[in-house]
N, C-alpha and C. Protein backbone atom coordinates (compact mmCIF):
# COMPACT_ATOMS: atom_id res chain seq x y z
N UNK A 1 122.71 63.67 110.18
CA UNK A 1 123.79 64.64 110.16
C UNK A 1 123.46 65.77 109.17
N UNK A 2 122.82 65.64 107.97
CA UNK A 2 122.54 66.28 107.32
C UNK A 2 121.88 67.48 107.80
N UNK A 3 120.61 66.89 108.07
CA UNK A 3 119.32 67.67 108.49
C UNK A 3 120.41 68.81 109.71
N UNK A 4 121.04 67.88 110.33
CA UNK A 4 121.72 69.72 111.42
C UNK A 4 122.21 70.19 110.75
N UNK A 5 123.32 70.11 109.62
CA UNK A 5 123.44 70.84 109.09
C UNK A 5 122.87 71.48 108.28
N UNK A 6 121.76 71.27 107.39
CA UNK A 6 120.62 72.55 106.79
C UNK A 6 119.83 73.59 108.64
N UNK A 7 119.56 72.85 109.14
CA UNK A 7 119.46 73.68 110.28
C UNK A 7 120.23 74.76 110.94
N UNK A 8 121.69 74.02 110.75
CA UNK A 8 122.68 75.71 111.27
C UNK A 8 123.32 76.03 110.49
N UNK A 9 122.37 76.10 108.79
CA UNK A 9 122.79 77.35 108.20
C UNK A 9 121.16 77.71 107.55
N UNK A 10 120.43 77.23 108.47
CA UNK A 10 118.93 78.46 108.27
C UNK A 10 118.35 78.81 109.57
N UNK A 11 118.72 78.79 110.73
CA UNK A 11 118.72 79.94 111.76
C UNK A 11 118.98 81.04 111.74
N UNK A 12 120.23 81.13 110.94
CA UNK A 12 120.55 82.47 111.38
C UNK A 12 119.34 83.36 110.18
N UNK A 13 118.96 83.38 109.33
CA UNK A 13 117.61 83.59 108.07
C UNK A 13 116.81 83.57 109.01
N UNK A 14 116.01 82.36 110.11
CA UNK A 14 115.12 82.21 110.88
C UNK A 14 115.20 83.33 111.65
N UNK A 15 116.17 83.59 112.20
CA UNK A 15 116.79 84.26 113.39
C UNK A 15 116.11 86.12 112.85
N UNK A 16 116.83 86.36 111.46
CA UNK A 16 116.60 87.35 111.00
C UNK A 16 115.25 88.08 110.59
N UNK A 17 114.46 87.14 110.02
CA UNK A 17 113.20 86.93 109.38
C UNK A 17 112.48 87.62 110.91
N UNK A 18 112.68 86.57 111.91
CA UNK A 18 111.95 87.31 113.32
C UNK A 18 112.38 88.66 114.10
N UNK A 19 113.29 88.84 113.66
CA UNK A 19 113.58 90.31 114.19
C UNK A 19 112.70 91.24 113.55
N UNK A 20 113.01 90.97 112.32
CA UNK A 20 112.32 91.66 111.06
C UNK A 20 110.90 91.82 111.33
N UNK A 21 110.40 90.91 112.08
CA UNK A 21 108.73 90.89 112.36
C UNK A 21 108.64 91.49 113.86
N UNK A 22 109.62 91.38 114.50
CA UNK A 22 109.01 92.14 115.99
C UNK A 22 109.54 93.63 115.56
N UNK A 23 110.60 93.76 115.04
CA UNK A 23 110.96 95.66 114.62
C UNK A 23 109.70 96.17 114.15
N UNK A 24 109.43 95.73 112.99
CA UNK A 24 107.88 96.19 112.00
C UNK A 24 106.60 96.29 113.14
N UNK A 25 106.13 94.98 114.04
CA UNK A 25 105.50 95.04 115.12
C UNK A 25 105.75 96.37 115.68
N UNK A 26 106.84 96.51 116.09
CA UNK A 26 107.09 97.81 117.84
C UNK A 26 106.98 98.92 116.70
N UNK A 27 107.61 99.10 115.63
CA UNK A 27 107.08 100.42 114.66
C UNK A 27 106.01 100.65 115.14
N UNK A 28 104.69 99.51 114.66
CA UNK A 28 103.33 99.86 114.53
C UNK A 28 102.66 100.34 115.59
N UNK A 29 102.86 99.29 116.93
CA UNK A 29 102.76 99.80 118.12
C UNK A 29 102.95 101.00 118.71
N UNK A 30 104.40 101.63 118.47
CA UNK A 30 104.59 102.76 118.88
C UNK A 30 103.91 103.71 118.28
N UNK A 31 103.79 103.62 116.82
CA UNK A 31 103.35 104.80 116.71
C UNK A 31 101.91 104.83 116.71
N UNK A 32 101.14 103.89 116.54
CA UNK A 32 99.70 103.99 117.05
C UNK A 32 99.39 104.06 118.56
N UNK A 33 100.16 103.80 119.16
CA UNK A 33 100.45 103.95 120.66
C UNK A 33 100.31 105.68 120.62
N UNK A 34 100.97 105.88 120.23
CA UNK A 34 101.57 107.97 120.15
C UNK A 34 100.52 108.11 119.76
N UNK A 35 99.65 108.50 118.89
CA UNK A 35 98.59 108.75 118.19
C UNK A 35 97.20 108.34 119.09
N UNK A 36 97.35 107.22 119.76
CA UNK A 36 95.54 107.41 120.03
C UNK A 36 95.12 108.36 120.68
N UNK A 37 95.92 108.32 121.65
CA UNK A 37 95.43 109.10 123.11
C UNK A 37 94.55 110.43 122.43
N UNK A 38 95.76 111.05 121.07
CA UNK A 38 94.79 111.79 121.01
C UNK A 38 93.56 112.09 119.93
N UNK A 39 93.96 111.26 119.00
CA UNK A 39 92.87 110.97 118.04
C UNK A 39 91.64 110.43 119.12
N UNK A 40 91.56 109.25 120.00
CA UNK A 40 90.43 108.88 120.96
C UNK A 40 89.72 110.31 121.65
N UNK A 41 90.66 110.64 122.02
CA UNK A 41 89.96 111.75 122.65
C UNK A 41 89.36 113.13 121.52
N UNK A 42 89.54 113.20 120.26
CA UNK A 42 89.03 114.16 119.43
C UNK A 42 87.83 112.96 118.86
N UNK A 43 87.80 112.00 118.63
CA UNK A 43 87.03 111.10 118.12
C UNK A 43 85.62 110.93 119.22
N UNK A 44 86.17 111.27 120.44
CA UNK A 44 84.94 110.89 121.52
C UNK A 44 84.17 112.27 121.38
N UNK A 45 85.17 113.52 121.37
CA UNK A 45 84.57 114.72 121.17
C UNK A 45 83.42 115.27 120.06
N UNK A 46 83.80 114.63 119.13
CA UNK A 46 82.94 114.68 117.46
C UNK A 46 81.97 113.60 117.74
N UNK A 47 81.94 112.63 118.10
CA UNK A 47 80.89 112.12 118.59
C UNK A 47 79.56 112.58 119.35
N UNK A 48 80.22 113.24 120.70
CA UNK A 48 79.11 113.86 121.34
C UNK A 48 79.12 115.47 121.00
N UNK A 49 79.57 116.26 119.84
CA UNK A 49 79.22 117.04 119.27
C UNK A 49 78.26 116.86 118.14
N UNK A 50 78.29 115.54 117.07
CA UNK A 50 77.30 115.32 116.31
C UNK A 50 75.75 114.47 116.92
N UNK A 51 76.11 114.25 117.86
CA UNK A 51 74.94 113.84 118.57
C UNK A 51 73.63 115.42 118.39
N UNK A 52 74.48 116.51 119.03
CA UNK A 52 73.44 117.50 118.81
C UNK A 52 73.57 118.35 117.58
N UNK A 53 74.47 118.02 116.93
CA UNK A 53 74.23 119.18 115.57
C UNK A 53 74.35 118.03 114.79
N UNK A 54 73.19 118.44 113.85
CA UNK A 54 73.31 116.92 112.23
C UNK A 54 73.35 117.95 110.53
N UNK A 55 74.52 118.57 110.84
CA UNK A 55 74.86 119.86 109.65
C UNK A 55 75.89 118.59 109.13
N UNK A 56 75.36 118.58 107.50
CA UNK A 56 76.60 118.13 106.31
C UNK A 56 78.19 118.11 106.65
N UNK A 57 78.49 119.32 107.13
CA UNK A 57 79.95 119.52 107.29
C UNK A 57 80.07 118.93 108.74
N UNK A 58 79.31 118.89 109.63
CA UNK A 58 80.04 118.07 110.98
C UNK A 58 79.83 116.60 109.85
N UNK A 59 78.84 116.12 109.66
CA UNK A 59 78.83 114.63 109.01
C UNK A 59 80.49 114.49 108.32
N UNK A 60 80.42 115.35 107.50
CA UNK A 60 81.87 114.72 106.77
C UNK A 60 82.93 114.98 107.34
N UNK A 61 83.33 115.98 108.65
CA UNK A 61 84.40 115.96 109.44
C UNK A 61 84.24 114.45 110.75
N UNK A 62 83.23 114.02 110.81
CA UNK A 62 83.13 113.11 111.60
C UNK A 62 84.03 111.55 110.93
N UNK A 63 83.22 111.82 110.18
CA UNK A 63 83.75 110.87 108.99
C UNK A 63 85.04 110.96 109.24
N UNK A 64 85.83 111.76 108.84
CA UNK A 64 87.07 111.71 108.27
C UNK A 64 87.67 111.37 109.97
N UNK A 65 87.22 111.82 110.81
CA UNK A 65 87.96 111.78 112.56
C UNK A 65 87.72 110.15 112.33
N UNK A 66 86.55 110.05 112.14
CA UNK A 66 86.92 108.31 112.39
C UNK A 66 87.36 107.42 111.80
N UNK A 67 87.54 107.93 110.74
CA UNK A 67 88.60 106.90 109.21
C UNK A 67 90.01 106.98 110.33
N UNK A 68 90.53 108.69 110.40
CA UNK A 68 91.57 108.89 111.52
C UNK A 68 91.57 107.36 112.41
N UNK A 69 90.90 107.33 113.31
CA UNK A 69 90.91 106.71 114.49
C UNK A 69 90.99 105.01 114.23
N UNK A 70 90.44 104.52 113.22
CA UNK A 70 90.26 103.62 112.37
C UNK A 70 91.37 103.13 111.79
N UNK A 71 92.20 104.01 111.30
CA UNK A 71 93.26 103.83 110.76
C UNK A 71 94.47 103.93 111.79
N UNK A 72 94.51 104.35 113.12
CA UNK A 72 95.30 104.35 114.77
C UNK A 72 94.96 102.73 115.13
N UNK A 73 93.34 102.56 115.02
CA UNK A 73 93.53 101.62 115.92
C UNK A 73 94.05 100.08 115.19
N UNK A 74 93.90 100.01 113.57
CA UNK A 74 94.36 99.34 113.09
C UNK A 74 96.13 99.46 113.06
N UNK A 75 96.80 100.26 112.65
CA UNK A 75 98.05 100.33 113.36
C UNK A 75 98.74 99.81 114.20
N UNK A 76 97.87 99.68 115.36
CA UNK A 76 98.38 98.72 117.28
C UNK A 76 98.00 97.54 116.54
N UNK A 77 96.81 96.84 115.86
CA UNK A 77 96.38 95.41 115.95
C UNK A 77 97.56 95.50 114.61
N UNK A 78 97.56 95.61 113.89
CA UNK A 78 98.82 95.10 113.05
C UNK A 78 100.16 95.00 113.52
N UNK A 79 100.41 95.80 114.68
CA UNK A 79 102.03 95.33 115.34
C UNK A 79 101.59 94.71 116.15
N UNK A 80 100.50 94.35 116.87
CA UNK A 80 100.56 92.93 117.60
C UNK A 80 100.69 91.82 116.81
N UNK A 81 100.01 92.22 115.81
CA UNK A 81 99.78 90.84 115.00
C UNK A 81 101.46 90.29 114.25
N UNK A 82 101.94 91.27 113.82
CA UNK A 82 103.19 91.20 113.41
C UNK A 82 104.24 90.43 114.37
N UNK A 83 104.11 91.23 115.67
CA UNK A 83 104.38 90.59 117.08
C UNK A 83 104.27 88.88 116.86
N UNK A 84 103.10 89.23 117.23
CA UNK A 84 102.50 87.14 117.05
C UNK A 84 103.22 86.07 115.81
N UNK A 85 103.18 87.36 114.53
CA UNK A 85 103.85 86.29 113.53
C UNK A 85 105.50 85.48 114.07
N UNK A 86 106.26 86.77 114.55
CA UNK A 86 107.49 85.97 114.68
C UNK A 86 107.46 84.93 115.64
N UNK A 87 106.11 84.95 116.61
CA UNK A 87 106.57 83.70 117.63
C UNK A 87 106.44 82.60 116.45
N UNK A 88 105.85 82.48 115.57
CA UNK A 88 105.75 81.31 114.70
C UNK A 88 106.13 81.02 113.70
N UNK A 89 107.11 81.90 113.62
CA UNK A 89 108.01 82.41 112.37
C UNK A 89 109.01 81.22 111.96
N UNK A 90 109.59 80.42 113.48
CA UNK A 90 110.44 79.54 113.56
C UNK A 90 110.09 78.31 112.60
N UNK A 91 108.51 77.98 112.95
CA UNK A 91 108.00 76.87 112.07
C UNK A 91 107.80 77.15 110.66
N UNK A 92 107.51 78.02 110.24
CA UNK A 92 105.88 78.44 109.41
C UNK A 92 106.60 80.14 109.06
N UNK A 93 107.93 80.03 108.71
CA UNK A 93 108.73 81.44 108.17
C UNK A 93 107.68 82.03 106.99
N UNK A 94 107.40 80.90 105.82
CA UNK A 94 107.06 81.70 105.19
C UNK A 94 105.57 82.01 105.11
N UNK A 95 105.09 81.28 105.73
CA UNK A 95 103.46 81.73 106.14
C UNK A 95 103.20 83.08 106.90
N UNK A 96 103.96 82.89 108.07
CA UNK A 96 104.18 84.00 108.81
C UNK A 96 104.52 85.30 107.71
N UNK A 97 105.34 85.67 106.99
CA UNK A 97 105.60 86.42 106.04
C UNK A 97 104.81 86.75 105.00
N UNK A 98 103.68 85.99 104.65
CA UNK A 98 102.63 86.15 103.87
C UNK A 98 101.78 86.64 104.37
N UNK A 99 101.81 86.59 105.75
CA UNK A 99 100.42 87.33 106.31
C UNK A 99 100.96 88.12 107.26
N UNK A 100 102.11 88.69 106.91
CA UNK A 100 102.86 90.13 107.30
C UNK A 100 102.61 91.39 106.01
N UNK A 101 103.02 90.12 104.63
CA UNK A 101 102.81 91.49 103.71
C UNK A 101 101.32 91.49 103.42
N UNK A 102 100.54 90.77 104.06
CA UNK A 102 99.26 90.96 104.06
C UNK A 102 98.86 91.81 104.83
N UNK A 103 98.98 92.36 105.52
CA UNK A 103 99.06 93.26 106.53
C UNK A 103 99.67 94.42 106.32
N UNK A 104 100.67 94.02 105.55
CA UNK A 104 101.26 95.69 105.35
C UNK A 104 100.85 96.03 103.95
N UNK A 105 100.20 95.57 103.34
CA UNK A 105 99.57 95.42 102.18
C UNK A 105 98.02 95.97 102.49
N UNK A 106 97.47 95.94 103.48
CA UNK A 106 96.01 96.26 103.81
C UNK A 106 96.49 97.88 104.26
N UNK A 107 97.18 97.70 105.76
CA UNK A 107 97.62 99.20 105.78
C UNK A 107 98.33 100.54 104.55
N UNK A 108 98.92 99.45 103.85
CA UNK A 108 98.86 100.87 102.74
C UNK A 108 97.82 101.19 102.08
N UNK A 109 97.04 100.12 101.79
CA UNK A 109 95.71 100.70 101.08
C UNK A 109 95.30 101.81 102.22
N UNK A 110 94.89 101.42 103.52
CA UNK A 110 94.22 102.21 104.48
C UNK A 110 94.83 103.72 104.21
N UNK A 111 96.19 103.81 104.06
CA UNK A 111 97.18 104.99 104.37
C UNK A 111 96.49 105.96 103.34
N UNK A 112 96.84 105.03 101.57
CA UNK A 112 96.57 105.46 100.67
C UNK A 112 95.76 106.12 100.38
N UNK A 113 94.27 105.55 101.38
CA UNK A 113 92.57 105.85 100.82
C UNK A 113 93.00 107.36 101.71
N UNK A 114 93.32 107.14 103.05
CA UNK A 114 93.29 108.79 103.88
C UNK A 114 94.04 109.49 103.48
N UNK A 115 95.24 108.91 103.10
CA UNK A 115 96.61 110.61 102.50
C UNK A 115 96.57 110.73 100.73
N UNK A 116 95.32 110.09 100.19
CA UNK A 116 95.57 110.23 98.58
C UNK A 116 96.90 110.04 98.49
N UNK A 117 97.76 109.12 98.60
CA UNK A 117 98.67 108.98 98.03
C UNK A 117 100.18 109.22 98.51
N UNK A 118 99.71 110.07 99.82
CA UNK A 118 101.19 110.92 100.56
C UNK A 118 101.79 109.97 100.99
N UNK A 119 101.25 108.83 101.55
CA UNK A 119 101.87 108.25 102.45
C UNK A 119 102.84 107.65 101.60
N UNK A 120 103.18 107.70 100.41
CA UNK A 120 104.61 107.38 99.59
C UNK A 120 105.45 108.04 99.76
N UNK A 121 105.23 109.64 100.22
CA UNK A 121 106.42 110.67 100.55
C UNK A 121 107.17 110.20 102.22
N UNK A 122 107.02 109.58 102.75
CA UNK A 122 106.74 109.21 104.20
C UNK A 122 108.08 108.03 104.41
N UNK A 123 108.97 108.64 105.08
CA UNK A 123 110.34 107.88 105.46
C UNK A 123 110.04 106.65 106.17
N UNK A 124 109.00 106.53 106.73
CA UNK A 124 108.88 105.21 107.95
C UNK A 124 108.43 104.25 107.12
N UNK A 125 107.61 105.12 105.97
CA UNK A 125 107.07 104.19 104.98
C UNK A 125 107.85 103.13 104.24
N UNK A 126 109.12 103.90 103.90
CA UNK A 126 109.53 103.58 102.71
C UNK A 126 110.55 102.27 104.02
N UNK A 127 110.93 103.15 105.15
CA UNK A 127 111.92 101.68 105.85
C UNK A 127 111.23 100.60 106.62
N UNK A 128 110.10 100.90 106.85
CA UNK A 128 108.95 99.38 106.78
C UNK A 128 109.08 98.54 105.62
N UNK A 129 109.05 99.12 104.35
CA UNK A 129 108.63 98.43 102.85
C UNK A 129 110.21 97.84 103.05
N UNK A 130 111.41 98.46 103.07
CA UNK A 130 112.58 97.40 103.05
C UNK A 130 112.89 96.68 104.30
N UNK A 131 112.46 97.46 105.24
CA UNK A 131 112.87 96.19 106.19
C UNK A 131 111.93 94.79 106.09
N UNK A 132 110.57 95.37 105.11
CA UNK A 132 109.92 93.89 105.46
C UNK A 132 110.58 92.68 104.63
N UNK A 133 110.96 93.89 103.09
CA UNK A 133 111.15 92.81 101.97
C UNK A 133 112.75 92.10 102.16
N UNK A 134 113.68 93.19 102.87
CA UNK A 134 114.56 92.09 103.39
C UNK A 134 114.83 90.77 104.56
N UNK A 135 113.46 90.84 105.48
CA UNK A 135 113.03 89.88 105.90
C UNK A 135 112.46 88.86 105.17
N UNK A 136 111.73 88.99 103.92
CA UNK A 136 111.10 88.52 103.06
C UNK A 136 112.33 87.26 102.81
N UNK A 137 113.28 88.25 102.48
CA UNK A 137 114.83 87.58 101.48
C UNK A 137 115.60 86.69 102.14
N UNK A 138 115.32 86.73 103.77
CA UNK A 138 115.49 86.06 104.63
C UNK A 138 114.99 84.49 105.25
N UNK A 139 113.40 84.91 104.74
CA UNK A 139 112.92 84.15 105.12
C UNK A 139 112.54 82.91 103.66
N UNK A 140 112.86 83.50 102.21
CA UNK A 140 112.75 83.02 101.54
C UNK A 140 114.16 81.86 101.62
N UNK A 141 115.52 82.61 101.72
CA UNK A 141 116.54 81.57 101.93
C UNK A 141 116.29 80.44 103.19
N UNK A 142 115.90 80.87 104.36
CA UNK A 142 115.27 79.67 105.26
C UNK A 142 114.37 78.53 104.51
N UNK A 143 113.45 78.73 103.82
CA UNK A 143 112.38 78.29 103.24
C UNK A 143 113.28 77.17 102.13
N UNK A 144 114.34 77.79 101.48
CA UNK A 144 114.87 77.18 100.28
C UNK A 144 115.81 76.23 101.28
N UNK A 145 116.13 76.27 102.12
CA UNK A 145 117.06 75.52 103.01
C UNK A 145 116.49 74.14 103.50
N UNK A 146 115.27 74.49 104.40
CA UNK A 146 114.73 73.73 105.14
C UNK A 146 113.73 72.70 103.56
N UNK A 147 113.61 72.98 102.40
CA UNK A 147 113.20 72.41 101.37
C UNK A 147 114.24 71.52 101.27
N UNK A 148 115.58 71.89 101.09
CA UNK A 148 116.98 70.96 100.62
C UNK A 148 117.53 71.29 99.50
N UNK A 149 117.37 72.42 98.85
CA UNK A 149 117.79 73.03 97.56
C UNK A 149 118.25 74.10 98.00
């Protein structure tokens, strides 16, 4: 009798925690979704433009197109992956959540290294960082539940 009851009062935390991980997911998705088509296609272009010119300044604009593209295509694999966490979120809340802010923890470095720093001025930024950590708060009360404390 017990055990259902710690159970239906850490679903609804469970419940939350996974929203929290497919919202953050479809963020990432979408907007690396928006972005490749055309970063891929300027990235394929600088490619077969440095093929025939090997001048310093194409080198370091190449560079930077593909940090760009690098940093798109990591974007989609982090909202899949985010995706994936909540299917397993049910078991394994706070694992799943550790290797969400691991993830959003790698992408800010990524953000950081390309915008020096901008990507702190950046609204999506800042409601990723709370929507994750109030999933976090979510998934920490599940965690304290399903423990028995």
């Amino acid at each position: 009798m017990v055990d259902l009851e710690i159970a239906a009062f850490m679903t609804p935390h469970i419940n939350r925690a996974r929203i929290v991980l497919v919202v953050i997911g479809a963020l990432y998705v979408f907007l690396g979704v928006r972005a490749y088509s055309a970063i891929a296609k300027l990235h394929e272009q600088v490619e077969a433009w440095a093929a025939k010119d090997k001048s310093a300044e194409l080198a370091e604009f190449r560079s930077m197109v593909t940090l760009a593209y690098v940093t798109v295509v990591f974007a989609i694999a982090a909202g899949v992956a985010n995706i994936v966490l909540a299917a397993i979120a049910g078991k394994k809340t706070m694992l799943a959540f550790n290797a969400a802010a691991v993830i959003f923890i790698a992408h800010t470095c990524l953000q950081i290294y390309v915008t020096s720093g901008v990507v702190f001025t950046s609204i999506l930024w800042w409601i990723t960082a709370i929507i994750l950590a109030m999933g976090y708060q979510a998934a920490r009360k599940a965690e304290k539940l399903r423990a028995g404390g």
